[in-house]
C-alpha atoms as a PDB file:
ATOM      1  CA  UNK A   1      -1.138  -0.962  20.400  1.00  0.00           C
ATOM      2  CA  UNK A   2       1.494  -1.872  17.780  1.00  0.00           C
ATOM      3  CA  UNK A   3       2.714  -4.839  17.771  1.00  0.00           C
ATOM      4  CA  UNK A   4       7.128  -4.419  18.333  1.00  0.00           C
ATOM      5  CA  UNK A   5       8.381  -4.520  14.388  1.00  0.00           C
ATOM      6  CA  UNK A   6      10.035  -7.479  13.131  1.00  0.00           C
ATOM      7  CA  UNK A   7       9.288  -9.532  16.231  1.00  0.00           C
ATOM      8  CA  UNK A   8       7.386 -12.129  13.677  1.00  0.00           C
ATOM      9  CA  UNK A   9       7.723 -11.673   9.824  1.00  0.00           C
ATOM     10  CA  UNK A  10       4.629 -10.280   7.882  1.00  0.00           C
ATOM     11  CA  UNK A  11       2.824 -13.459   7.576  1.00  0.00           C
ATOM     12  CA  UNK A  12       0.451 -12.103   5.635  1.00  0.00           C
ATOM     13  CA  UNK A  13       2.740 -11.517   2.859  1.00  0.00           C
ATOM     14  CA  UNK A  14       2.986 -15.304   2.610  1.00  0.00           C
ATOM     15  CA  UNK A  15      -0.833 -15.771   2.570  1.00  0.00           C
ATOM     16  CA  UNK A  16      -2.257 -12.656   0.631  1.00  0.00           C
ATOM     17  CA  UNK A  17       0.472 -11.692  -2.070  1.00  0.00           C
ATOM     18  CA  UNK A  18       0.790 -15.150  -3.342  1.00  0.00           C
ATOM     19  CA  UNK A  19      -3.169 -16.036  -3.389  1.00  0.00           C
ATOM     20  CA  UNK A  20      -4.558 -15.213  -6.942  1.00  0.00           C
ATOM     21  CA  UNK A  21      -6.551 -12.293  -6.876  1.00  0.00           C
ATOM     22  CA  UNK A  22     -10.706 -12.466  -6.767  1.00  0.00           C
ATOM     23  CA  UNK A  23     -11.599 -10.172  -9.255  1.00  0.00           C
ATOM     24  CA  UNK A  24     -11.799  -6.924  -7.368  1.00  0.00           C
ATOM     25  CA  UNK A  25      -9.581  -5.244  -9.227  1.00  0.00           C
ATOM     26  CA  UNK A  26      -9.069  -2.795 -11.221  1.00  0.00           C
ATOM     27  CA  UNK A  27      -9.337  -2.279 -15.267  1.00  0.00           C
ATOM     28  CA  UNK A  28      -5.907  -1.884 -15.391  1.00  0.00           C
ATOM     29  CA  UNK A  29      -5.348  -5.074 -13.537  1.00  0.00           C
ATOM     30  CA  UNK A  30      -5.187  -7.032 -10.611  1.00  0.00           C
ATOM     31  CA  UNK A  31      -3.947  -4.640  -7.736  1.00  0.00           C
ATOM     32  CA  UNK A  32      -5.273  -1.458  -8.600  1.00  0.00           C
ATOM     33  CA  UNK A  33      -5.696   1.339  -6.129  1.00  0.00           C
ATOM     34  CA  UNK A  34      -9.479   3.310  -5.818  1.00  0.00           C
ATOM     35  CA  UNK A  35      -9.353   6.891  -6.943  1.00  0.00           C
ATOM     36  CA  UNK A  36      -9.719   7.523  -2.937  1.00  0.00           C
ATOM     37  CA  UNK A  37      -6.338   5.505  -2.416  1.00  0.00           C
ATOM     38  CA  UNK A  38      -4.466   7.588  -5.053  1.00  0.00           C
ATOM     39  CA  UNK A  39      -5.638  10.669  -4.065  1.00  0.00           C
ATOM     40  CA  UNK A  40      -4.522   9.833  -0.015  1.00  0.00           C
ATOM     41  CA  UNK A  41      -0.775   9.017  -1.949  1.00  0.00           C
ATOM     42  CA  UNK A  42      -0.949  12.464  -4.030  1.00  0.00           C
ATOM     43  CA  UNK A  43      -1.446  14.366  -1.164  1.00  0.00           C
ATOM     44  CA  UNK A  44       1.243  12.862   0.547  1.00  0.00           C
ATOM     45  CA  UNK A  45       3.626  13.501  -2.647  1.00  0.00           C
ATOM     46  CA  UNK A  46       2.655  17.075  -2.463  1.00  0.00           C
ATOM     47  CA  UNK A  47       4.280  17.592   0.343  1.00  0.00           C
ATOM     48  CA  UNK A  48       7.262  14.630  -0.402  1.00  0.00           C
ATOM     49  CA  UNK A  49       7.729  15.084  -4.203  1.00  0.00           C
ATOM     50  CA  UNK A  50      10.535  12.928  -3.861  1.00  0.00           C
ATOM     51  CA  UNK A  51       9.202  10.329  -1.497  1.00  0.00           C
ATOM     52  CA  UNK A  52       9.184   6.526  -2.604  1.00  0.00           C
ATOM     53  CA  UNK A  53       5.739   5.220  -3.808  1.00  0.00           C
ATOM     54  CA  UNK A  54       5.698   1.176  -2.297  1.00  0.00           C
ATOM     55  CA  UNK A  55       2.628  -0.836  -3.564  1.00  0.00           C
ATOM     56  CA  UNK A  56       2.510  -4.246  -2.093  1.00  0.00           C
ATOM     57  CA  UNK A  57       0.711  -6.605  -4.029  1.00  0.00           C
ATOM     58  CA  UNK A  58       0.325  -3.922  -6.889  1.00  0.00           C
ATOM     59  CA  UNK A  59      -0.373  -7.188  -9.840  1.00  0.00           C
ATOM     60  CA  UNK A  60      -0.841  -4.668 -13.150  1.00  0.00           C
ATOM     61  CA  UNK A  61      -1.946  -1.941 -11.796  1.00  0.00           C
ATOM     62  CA  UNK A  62      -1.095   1.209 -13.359  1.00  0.00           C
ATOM     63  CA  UNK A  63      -1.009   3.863 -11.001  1.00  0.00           C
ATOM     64  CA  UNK A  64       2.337   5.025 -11.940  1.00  0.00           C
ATOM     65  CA  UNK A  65       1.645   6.453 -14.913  1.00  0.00           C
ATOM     66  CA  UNK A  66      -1.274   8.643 -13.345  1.00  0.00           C
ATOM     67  CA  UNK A  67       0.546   9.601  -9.919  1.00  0.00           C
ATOM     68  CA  UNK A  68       4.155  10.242 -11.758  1.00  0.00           C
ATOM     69  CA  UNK A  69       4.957  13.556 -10.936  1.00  0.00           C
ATOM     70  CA  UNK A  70       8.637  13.297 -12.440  1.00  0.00           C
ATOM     71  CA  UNK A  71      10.620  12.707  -9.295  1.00  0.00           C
ATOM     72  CA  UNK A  72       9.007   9.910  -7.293  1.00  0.00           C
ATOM     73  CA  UNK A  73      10.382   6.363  -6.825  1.00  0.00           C
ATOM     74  CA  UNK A  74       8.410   3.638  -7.291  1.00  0.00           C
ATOM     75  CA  UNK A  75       8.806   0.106  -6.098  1.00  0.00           C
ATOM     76  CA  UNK A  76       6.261  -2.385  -6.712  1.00  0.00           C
ATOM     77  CA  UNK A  77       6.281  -5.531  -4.212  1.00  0.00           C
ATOM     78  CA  UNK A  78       5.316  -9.058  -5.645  1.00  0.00           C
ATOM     79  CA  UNK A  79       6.391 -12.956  -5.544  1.00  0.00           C
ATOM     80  CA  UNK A  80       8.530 -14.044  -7.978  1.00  0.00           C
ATOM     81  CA  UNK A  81       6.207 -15.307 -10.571  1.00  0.00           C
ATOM     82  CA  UNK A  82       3.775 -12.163 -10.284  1.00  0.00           C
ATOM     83  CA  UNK A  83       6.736 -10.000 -10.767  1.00  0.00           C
ATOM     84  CA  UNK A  84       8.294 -11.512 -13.704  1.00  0.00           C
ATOM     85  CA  UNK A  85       4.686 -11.471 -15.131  1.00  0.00           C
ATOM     86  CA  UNK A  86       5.123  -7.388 -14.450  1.00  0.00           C
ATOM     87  CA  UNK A  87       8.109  -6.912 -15.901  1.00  0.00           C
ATOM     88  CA  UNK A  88       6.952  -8.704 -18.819  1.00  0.00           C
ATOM     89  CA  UNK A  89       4.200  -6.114 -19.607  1.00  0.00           C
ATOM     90  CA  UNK A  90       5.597  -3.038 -17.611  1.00  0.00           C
ATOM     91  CA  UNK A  91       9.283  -2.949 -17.696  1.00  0.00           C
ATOM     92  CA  UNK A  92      11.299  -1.721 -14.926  1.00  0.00           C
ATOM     93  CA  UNK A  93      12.256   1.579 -15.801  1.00  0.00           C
ATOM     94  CA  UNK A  94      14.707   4.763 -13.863  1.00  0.00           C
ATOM     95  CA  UNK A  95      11.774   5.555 -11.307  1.00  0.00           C
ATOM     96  CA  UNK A  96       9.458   2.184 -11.120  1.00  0.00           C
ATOM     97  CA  UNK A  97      11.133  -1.016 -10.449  1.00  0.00           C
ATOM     98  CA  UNK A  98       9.184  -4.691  -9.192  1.00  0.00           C
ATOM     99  CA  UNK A  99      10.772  -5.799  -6.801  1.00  0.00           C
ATOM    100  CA  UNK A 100      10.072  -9.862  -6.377  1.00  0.00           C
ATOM    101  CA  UNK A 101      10.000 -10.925  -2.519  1.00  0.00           C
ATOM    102  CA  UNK A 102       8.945 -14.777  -1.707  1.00  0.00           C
ATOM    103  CA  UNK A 103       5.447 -13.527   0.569  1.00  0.00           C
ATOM    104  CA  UNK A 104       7.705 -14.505   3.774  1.00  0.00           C
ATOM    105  CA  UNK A 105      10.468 -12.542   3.903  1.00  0.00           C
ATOM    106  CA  UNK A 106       9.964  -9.557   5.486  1.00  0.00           C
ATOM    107  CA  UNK A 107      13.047  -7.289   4.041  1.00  0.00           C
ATOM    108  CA  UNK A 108      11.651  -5.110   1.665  1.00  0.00           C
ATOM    109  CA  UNK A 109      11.908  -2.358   3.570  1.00  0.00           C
ATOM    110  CA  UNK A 110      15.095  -2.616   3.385  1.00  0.00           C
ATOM    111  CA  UNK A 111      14.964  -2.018   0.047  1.00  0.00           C
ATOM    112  CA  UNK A 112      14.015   1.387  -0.110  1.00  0.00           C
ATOM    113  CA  UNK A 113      16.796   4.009  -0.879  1.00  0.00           C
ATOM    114  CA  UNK A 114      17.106   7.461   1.123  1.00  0.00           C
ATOM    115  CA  UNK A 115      13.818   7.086   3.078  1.00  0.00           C
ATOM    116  CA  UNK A 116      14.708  10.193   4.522  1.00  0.00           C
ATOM    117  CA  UNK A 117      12.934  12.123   1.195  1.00  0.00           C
ATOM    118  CA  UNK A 118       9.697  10.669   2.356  1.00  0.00           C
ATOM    119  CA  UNK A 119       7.733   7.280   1.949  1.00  0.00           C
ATOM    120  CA  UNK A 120       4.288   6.269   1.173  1.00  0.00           C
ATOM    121  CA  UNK A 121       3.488   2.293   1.570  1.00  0.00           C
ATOM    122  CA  UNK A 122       0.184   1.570  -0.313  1.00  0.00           C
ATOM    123  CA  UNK A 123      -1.920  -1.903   0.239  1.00  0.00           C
ATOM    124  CA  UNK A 124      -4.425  -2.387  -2.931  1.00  0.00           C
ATOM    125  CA  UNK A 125      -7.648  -4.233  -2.271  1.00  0.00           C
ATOM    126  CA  UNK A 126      -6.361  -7.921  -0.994  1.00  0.00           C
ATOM    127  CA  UNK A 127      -8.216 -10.935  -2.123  1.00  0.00           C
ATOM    128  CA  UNK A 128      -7.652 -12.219   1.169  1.00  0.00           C
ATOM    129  CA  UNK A 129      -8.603  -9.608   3.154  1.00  0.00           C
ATOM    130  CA  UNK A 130      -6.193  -8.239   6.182  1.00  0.00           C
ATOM    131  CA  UNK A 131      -6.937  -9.377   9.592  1.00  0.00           C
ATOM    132  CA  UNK A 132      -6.481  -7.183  12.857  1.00  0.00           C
ATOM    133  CA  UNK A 133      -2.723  -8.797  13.231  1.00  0.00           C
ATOM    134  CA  UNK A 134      -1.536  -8.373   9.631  1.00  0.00           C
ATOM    135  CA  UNK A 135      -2.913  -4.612  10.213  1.00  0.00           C
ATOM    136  CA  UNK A 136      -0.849  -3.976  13.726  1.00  0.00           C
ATOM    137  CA  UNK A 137       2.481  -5.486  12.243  1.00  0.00           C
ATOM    138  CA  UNK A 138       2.106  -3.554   8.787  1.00  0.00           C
ATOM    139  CA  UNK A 139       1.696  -0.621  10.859  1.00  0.00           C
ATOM    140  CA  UNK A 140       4.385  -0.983  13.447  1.00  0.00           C
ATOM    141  CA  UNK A 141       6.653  -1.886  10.546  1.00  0.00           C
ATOM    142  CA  UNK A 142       6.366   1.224   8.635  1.00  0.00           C
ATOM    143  CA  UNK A 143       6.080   3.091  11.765  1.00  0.00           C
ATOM    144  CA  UNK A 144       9.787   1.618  12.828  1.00  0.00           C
ATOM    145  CA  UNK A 145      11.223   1.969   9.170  1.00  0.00           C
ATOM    146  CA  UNK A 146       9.571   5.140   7.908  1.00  0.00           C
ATOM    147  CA  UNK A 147       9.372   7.431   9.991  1.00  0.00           C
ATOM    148  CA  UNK A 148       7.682  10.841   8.198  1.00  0.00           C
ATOM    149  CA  UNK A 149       6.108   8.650   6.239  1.00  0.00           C
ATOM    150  CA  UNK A 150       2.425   6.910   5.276  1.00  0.00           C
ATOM    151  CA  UNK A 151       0.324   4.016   5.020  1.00  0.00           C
ATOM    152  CA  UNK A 152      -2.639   3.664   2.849  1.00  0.00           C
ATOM    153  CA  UNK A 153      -4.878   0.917   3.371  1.00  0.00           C
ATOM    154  CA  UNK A 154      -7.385   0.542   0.743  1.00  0.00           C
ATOM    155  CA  UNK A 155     -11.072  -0.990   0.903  1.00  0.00           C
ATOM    156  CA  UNK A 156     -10.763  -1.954   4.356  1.00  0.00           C
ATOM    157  CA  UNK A 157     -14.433  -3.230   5.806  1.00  0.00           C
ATOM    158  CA  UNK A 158     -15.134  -0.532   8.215  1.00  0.00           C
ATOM    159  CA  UNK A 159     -15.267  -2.627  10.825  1.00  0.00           C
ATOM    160  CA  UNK A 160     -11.743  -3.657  10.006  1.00  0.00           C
ATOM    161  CA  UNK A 161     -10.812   0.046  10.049  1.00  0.00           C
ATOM    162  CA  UNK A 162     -11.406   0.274  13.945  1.00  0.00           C
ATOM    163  CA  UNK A 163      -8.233  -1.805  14.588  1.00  0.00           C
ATOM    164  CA  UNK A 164      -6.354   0.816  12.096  1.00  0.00           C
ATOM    165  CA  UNK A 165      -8.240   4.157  13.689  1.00  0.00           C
ATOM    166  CA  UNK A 166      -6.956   2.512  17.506  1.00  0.00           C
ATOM    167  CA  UNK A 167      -3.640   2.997  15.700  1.00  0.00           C
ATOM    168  CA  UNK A 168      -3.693   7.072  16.483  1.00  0.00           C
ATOM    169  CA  UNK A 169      -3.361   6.559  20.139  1.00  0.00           C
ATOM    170  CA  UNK A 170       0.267   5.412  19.470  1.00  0.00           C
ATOM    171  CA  UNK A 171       3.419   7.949  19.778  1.00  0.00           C
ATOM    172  CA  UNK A 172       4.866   6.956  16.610  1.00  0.00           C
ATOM    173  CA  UNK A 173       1.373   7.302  14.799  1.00  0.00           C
ATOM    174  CA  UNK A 174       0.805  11.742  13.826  1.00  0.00           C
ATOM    175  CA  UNK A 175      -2.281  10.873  12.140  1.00  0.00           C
ATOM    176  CA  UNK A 176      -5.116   8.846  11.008  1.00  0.00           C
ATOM    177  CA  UNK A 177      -7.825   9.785   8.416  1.00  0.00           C
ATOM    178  CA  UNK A 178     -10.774   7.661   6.533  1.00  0.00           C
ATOM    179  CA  UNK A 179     -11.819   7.963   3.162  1.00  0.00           C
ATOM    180  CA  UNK A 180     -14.888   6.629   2.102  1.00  0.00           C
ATOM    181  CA  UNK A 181     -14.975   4.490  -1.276  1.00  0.00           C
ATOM    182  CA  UNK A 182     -17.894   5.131  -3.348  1.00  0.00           C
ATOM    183  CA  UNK A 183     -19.902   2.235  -5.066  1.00  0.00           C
ATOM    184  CA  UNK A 184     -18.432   1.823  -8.661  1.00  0.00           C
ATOM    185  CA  UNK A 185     -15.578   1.436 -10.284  1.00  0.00           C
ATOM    186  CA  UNK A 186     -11.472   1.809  -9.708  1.00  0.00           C
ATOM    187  CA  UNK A 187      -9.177   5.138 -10.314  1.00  0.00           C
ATOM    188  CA  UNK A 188      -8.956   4.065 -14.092  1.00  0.00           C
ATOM    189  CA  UNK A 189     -12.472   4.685 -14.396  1.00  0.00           C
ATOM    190  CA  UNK A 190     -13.508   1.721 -16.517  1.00  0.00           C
ATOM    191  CA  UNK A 191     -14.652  -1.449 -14.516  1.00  0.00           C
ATOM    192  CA  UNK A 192     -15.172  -4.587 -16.038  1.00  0.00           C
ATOM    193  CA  UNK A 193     -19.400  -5.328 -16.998  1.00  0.00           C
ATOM    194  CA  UNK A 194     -20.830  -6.193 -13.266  1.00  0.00           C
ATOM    195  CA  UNK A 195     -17.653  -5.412 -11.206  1.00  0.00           C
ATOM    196  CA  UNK A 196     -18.062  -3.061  -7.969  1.00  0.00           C
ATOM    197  CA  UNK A 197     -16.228  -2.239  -5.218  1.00  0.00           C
ATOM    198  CA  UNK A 198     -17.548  -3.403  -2.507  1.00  0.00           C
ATOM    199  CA  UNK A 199     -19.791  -1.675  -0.410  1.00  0.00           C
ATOM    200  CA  UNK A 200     -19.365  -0.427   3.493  1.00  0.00           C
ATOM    201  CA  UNK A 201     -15.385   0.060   2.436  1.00  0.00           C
ATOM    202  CA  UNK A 202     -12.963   2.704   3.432  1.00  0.00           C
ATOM    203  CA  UNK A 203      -9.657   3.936   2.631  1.00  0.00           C
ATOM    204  CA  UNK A 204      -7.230   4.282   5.776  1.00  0.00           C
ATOM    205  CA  UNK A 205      -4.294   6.580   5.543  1.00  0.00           C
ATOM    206  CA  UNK A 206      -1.827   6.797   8.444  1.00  0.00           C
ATOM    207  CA  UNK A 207       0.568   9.020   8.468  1.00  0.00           C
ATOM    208  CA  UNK A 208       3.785   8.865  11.179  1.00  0.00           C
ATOM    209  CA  UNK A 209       5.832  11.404  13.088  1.00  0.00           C
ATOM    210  CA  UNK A 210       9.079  12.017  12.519  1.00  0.00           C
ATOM    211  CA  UNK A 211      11.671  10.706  14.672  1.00  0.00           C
ATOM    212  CA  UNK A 212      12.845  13.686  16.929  1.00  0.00           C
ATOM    213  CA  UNK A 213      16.550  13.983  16.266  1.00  0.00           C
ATOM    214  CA  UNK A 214      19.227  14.383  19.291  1.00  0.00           C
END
């Protein structure tokens, strides 16, 4: 069941985006997506070239520049000082723009310009995990906001997958699919000496009906 949107604000944008990340991340930098992630965004952007690309928590990760397909919008998510630290070495540019939100507001999707040409909302690897809660109000969030749109949840524990996979049983929820991530390293295909991702880890990608129209 999802929990109603915006009765509480996503708490665990104050306790996830402003933690320092763990070292799971990516070669590019903190925040990167698996190869399993991007590919669950692609296919959505095949079908919504002009769809808005939101990473939450994205750090330096540099899946712009392999997921660009010359139209999409992309808004990276991040507190203050993580932002400014983006801007610094990836300037904000016509299509990709970091967007600095203290972890307790809960207004960035407000943020996102003609949602009606699609939206994908992609979670990289969190160094503080997501618990069952932060997973029902992310979900009934973009479920409320975007409708037509996605959710991709990456290197969830599997067992934390069930309480995304209960998700399909909802009216507002058209699908749910699992992507397994293999043993290795990230998208950018260069891992630091010793790094993994974790094992027993799945992508989740949710992707919500459209609002019937009257």
């Amino acid at each position: 069941m999802l929990t109603p949107p915006f009765r509480r604000p996503l708490r665990w944008l104050s306790r996830t985006l402003g933690r320092p990340h763990t070292g799971r991340s990516g070669a590019g930098g903190p925040g990167e997506l698996s190869a399993p992630a991007e590919a669950a965004v692609r296919g959505y952007l095949a079908h919504r070239p002009d769809a808005t690309v939101v990473v939450l928590g994205e750090g330096l990760g540099t899946g712009f520049g392999r997921l660009d397909n010359g139209r999409l919008t992309w808004l990276s998510v991040l507190p203050p000082g993580d932002a400014a630290a983006r801007r610094l070495l990836l300037p904000d540019g016509p299509r990709r723009r970091t967007l600095d939100r203290p972890g307790a507001g809960a207004d960035w999707p407000t943020l996102v310009a003609a949602p009606e040409h699609g939206v994908v909302v992609a979670v990289p690897d969190p160094p503080a995990g997501l618990s069952a809660v932060a997973v029902r109000e992310l979900l009934a969030v973009c479920a409320a906001r975007f409708p037509g749109g996605a959710l991709v949840l990456d290197a969830l524990p599997r067992w934390r997958a069930a309480a995304v996979l209960a998700a399909r049983r909802h009216p507002a929820v058209a699908a749910v699919r699992t992507r397994p991530v293999p043993a290795g390293g990230p998208s950018s295909g260069r891992p630091r000496p010793g790094w993994r991702w974790p094992s027993r880890t799945v992508v989740c990608e949710v992707r919500f009906a459209v609002r019937a129209t009257v």
